[in-house]
C-alpha atoms as a PDB file:
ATOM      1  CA  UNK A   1      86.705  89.571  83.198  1.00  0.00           C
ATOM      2  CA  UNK A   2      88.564  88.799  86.363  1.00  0.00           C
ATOM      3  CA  UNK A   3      87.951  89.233  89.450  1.00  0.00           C
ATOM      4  CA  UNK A   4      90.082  91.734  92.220  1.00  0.00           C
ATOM      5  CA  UNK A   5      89.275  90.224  95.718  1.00  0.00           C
ATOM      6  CA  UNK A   6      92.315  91.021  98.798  1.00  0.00           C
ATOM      7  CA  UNK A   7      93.075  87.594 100.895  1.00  0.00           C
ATOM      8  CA  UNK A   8      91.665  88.490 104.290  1.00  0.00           C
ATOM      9  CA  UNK A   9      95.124  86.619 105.980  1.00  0.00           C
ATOM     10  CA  UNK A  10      98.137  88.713 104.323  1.00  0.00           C
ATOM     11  CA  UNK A  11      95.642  91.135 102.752  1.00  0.00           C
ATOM     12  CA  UNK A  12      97.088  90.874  99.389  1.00  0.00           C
ATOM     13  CA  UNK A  13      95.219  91.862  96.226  1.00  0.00           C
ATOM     14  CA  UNK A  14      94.972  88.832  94.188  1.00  0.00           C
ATOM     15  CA  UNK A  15      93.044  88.320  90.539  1.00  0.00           C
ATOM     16  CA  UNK A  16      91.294  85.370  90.203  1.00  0.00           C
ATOM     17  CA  UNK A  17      89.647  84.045  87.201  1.00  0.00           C
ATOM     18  CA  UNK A  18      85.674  84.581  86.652  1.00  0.00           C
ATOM     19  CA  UNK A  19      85.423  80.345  86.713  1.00  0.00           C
ATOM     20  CA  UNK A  20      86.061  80.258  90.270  1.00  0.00           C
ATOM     21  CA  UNK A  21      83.544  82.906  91.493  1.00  0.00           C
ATOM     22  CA  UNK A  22      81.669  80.475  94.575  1.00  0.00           C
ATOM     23  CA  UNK A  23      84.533  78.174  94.870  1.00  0.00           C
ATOM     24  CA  UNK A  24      86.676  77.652  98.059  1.00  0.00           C
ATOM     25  CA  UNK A  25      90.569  79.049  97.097  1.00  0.00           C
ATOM     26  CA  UNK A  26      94.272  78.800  99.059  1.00  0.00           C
ATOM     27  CA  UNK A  27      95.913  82.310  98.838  1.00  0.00           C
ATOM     28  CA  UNK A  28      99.050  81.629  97.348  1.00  0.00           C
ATOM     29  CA  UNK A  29     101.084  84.213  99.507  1.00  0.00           C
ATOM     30  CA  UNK A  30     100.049  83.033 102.729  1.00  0.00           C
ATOM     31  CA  UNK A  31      97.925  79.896 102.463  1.00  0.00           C
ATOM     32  CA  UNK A  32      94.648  81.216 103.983  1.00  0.00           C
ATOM     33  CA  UNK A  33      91.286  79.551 102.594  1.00  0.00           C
ATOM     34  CA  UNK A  34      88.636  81.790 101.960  1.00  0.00           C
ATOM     35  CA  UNK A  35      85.233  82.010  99.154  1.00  0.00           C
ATOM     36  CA  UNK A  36      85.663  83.804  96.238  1.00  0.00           C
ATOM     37  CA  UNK A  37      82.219  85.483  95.754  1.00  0.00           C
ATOM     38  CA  UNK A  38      80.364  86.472  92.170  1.00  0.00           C
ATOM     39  CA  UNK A  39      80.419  90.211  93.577  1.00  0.00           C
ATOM     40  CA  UNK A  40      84.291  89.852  94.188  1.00  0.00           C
ATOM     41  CA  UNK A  41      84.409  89.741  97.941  1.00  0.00           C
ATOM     42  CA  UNK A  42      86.782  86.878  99.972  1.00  0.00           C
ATOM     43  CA  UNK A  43      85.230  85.292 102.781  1.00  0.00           C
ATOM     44  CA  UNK A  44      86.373  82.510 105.007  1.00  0.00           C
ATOM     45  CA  UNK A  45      84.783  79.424 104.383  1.00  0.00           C
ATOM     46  CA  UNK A  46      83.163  77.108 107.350  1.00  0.00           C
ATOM     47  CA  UNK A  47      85.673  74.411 107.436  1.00  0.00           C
ATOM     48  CA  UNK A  48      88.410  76.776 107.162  1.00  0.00           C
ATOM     49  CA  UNK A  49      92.352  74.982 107.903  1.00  0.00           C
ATOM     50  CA  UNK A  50      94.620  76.963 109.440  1.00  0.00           C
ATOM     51  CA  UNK A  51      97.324  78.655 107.094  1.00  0.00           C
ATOM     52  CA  UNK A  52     100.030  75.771 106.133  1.00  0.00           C
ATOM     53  CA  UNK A  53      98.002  72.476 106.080  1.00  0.00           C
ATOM     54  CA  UNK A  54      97.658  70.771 102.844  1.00  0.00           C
ATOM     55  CA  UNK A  55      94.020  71.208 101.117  1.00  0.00           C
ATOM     56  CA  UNK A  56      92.444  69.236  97.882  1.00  0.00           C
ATOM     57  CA  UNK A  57      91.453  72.624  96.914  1.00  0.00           C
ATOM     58  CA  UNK A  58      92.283  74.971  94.193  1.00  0.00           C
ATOM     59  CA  UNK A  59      94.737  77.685  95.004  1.00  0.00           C
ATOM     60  CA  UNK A  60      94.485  81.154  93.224  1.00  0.00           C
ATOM     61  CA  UNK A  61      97.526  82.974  91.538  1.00  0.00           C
ATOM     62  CA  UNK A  62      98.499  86.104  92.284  1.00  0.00           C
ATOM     63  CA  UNK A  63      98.641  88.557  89.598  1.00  0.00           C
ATOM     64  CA  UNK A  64      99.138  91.954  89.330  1.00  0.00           C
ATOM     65  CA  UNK A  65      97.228  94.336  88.468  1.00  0.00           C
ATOM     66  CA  UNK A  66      96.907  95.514  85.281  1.00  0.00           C
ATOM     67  CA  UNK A  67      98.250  99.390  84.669  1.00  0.00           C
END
């Protein structure tokens, strides 16, 4: 089951797949870092980049929602 978190940089809603629940994520839209936690909440991580750098990390994919 996914999970709905919204990217607290361009507060978009994004889904992101259960596997990366505790892992450090790009937002796709605008390139913020932030934690995706089990309960579904973002949060930005420590070592946080600002928007635009280049990151080893995985980057989420925004999808929408389903109706």
């Amino acid at each position: 089951m996914p999970i709905f978190v919204n990217c607290p940089g361009c507060k978009k809603k994004l889904r992101v797949a259960d596997e990366h629940a505790g892992k450090t994520l790009k937002c796709p839209a605008c390139g913020q870092k932030l934690v995706v936690s089990a309960a579904g909440k973002m949060s930005l991580p420590r070592d946080s980049t600002p928007a635009g750098e280049e990151s080893s990390r995985t980057s989420a994919r925004v999808v929408p929602p389903r109706r």
